[in-house]
N, C-alpha and C. Protein backbone atom coordinates (compact mmCIF):
# COMPACT_ATOMS: atom_id res chain seq x y z
N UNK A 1 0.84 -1.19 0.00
CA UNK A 1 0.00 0.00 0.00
C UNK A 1 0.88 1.25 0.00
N UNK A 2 0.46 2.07 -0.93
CA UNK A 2 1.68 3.37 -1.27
C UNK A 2 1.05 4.33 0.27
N UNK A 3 1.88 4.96 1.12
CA UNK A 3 2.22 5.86 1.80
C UNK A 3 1.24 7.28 1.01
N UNK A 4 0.18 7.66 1.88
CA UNK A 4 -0.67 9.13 1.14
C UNK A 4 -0.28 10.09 2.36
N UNK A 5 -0.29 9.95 3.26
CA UNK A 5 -0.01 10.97 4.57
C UNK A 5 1.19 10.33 5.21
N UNK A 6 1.69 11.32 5.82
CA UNK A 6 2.33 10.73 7.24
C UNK A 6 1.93 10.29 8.26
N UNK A 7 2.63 8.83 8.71
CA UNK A 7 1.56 7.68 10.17
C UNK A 7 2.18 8.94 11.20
N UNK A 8 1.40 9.42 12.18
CA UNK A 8 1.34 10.36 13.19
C UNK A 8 2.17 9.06 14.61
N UNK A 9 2.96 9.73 15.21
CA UNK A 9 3.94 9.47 16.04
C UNK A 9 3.45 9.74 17.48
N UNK A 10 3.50 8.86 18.36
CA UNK A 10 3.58 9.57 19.73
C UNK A 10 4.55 10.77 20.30
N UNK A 11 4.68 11.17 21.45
CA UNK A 11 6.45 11.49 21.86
C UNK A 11 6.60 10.39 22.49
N UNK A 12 5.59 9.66 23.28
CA UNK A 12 6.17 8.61 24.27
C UNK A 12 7.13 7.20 23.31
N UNK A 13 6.13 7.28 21.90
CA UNK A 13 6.97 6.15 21.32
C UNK A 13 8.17 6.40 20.56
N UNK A 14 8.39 7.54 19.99
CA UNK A 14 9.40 8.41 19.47
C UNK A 14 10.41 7.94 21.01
N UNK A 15 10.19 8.12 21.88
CA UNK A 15 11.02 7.74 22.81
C UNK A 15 11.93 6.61 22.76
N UNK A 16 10.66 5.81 22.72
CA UNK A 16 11.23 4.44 22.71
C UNK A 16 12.03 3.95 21.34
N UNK A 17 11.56 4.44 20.55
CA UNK A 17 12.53 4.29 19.08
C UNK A 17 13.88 4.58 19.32
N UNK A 18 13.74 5.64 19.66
CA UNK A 18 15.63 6.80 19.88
C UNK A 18 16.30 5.77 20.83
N UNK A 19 15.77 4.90 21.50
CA UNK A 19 16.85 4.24 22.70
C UNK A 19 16.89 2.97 22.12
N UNK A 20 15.65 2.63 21.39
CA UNK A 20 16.38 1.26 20.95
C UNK A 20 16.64 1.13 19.82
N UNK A 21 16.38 2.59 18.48
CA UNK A 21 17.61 1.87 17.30
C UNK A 21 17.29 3.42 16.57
N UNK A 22 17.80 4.20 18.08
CA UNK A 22 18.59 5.38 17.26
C UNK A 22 18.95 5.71 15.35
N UNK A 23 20.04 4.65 15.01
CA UNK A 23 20.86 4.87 13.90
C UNK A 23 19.59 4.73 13.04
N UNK A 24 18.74 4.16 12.95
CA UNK A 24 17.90 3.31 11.93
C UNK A 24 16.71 4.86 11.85
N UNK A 25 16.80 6.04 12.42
CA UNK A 25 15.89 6.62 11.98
C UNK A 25 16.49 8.50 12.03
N UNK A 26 16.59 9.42 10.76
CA UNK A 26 16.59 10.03 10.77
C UNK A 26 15.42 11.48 11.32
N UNK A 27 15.68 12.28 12.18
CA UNK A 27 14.85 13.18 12.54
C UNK A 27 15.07 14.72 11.69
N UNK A 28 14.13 14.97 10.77
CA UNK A 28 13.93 16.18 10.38
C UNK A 28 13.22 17.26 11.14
N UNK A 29 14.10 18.20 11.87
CA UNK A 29 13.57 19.23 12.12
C UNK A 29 13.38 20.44 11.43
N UNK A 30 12.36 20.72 11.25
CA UNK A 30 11.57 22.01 10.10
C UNK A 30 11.46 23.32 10.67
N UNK A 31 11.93 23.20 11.86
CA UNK A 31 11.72 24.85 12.87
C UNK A 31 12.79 25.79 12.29
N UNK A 32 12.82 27.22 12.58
CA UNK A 32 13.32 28.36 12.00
C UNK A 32 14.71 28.15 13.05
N UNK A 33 15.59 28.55 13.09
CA UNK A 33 16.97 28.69 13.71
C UNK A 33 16.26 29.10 14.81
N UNK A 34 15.74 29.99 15.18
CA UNK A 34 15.76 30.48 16.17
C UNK A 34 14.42 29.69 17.27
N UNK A 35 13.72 28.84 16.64
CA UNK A 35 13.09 28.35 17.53
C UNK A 35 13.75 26.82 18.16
N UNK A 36 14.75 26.41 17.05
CA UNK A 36 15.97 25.47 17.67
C UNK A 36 16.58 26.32 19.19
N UNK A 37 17.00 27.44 18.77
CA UNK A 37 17.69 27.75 19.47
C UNK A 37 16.58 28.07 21.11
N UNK A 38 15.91 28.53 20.82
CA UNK A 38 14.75 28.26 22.34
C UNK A 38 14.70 26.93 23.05
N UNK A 39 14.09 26.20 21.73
CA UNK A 39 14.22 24.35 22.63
C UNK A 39 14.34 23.23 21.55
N UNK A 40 15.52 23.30 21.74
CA UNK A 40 16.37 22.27 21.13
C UNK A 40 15.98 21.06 20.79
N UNK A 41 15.53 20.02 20.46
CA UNK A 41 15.71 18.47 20.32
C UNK A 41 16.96 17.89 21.01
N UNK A 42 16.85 17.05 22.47
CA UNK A 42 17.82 16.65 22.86
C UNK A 42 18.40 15.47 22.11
N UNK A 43 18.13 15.13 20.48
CA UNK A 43 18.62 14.44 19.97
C UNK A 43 18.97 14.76 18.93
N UNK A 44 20.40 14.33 17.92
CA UNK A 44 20.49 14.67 16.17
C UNK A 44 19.36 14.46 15.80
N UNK A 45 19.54 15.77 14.86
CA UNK A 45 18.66 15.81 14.09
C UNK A 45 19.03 17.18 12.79
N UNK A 46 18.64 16.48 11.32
CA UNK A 46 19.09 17.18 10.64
C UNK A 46 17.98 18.31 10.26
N UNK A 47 18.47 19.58 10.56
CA UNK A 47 17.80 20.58 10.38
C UNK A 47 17.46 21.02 8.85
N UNK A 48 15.76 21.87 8.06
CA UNK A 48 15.73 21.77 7.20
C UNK A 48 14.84 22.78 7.67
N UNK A 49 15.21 24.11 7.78
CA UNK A 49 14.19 24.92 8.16
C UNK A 49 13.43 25.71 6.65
N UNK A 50 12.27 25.31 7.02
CA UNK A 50 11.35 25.07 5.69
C UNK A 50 11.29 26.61 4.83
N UNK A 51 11.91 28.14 6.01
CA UNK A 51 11.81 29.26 5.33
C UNK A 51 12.98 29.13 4.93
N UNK A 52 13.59 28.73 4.27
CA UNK A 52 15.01 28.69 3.51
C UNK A 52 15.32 27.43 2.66
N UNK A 53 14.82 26.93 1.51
CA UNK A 53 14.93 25.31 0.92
C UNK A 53 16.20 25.76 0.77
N UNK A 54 16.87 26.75 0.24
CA UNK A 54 17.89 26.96 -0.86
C UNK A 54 18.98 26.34 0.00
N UNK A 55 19.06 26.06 1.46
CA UNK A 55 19.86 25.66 1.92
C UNK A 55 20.11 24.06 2.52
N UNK A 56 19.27 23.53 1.88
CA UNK A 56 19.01 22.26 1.91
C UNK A 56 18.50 21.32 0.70
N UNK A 57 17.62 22.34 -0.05
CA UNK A 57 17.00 20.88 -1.31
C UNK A 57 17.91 20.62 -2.15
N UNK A 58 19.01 20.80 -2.23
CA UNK A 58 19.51 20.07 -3.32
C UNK A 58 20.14 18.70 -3.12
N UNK A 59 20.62 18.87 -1.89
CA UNK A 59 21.23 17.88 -0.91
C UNK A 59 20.41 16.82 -0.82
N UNK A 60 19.02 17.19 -0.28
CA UNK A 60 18.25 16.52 0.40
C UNK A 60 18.29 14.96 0.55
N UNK A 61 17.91 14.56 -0.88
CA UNK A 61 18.01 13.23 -0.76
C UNK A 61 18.88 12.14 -0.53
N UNK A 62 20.37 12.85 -1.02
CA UNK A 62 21.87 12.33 -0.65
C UNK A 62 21.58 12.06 0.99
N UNK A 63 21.30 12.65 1.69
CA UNK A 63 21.16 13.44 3.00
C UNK A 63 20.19 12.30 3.82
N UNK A 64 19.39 11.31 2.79
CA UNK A 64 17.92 10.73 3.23
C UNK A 64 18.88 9.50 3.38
N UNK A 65 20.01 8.97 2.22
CA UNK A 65 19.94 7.78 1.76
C UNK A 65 20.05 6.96 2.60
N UNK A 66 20.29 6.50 3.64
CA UNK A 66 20.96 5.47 4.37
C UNK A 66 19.84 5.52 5.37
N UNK A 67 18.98 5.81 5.05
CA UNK A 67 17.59 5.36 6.32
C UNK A 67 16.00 5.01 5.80
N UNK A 68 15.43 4.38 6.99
CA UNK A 68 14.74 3.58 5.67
C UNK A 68 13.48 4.31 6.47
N UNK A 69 13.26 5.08 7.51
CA UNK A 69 12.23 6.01 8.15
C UNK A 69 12.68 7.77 8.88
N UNK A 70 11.87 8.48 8.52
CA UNK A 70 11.96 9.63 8.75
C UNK A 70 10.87 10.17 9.83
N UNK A 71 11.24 11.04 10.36
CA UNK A 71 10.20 11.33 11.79
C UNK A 71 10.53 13.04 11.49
N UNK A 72 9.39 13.62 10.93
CA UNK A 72 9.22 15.20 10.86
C UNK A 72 8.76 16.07 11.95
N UNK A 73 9.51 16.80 12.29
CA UNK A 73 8.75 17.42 13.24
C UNK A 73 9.14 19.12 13.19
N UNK A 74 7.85 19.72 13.94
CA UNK A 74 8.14 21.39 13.99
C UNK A 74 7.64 21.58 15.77
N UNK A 75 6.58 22.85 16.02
CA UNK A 75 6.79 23.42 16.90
C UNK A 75 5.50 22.36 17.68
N UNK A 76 4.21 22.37 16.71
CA UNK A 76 3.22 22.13 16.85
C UNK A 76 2.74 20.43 16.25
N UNK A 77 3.77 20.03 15.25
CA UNK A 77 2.82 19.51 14.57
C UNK A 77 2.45 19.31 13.00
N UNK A 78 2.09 20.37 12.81
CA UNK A 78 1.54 20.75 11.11
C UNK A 78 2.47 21.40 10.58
N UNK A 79 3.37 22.24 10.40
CA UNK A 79 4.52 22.05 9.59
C UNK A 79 5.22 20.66 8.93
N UNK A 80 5.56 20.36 10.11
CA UNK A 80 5.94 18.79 10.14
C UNK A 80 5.24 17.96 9.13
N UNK A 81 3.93 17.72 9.51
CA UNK A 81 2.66 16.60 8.20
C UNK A 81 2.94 17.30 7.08
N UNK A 82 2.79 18.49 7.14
CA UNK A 82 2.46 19.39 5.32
C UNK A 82 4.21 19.21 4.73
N UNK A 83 5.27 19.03 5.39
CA UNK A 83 6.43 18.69 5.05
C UNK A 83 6.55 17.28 4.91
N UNK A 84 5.82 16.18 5.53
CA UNK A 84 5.87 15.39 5.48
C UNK A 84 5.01 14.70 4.34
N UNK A 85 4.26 15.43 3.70
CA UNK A 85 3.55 15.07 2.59
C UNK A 85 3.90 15.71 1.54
N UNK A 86 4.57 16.37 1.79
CA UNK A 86 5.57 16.96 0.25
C UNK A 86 6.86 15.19 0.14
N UNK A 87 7.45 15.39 1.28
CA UNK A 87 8.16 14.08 1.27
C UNK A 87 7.30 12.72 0.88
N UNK A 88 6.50 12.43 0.77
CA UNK A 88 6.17 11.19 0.10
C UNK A 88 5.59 11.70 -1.17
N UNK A 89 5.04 13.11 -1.73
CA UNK A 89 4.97 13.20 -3.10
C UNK A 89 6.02 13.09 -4.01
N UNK A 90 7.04 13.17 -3.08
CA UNK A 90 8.58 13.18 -3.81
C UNK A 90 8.65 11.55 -4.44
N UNK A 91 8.28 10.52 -3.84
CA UNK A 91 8.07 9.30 -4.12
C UNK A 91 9.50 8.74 -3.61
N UNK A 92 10.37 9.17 -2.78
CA UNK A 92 11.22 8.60 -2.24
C UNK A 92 10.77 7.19 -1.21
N UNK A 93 11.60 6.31 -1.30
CA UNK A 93 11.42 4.80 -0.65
C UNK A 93 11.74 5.16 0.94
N UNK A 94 10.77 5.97 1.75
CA UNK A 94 10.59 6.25 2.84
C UNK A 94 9.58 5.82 3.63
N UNK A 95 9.96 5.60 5.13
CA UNK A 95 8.62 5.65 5.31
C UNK A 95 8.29 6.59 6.48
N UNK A 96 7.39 7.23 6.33
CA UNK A 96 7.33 8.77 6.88
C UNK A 96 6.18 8.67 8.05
N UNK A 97 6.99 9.91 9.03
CA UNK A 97 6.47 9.63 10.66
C UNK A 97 6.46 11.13 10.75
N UNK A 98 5.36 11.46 11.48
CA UNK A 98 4.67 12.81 11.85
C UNK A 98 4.80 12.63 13.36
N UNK A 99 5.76 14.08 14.26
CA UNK A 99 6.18 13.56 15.38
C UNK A 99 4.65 14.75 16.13
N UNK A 100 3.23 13.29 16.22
CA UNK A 100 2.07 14.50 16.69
C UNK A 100 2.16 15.39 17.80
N UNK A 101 1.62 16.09 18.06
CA UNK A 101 2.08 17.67 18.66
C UNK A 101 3.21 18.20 18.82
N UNK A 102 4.29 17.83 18.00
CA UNK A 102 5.21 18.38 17.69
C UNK A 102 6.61 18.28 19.04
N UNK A 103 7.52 19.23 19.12
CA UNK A 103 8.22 19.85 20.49
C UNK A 103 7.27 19.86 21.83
N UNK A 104 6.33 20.47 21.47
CA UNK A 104 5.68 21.00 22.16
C UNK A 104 5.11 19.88 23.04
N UNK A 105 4.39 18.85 22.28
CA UNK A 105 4.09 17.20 23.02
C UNK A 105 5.31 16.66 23.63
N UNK A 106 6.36 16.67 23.18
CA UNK A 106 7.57 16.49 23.66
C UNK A 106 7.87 16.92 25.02
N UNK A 107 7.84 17.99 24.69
CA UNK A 107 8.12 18.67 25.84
C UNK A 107 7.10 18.42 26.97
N UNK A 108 5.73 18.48 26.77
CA UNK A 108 4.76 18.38 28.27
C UNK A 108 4.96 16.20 28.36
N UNK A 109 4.78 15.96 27.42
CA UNK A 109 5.05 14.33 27.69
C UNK A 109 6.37 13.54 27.75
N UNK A 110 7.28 14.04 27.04
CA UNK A 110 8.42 13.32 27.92
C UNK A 110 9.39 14.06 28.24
N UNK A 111 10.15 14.89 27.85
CA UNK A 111 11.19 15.73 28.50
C UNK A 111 10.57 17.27 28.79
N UNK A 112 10.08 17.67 30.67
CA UNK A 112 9.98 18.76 30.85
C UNK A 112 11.06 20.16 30.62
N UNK A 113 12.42 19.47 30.70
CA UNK A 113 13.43 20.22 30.47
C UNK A 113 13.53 20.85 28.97
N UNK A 114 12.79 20.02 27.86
CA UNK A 114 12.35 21.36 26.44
C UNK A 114 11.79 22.43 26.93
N UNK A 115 12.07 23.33 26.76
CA UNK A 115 11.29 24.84 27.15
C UNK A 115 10.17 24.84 26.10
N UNK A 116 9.11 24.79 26.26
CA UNK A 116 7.84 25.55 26.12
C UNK A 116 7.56 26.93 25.11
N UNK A 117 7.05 26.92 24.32
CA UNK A 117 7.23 28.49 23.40
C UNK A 117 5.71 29.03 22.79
């Protein structure tokens, strides 16, 4: 069955992914520099802040190759899906994860230490 949306993510299970097979999943973060810089992702993650492609699409897919799932995320949420559904119109052999409520779920459900924005 071809991929039409992105499957929506917990934070609690996003958790559990990162500790037990880290390498096996790239995290796209879509936030502006400066909302990285408020509250961070306490994990890599390759940044692709969506007001600037010029500094990322050309790369992009070089950038994808070596993983076989992607986990999008922004402040809220919906950046993240609407990026995440440009990524499967691309028709790349992904399989694409919407991290639901974003940082922000993150932050009230598993790490209080994300600051809040």
């Amino acid at each position: 069955m071809i991929q039409q949306n992105p499957h929506q993510l917990s934070p609690g299970t996003l958790e559990q992914w990162l500790q037990a097979k880290p390498e096996q999943i790239v995290l796209l973060d879509v936030r502006e520099d400066q909302e990285l810089e408020m509250a961070p992702f306490p994990y890599k993650v390759l940044h692709l802040p969506l007001s600037n492609p010029s500094l990322w699409a050309t790369e992009l897919k070089q950038r994808l190759v070596d993983y076989s799932s992607v986990v999008v995320i922004c402040h809220s949420g919906i950046r993240s899906f609407n990026f995440g559904i440009w990524l499967i119109e691309q028709g790349w052999n992904l399989e694409i994860w919407n991290l639901d409520g974003g940082i922000d779920a993150w932050s009230v459900h598993v790490d209080p230490s994300v600051p809040r924005y």
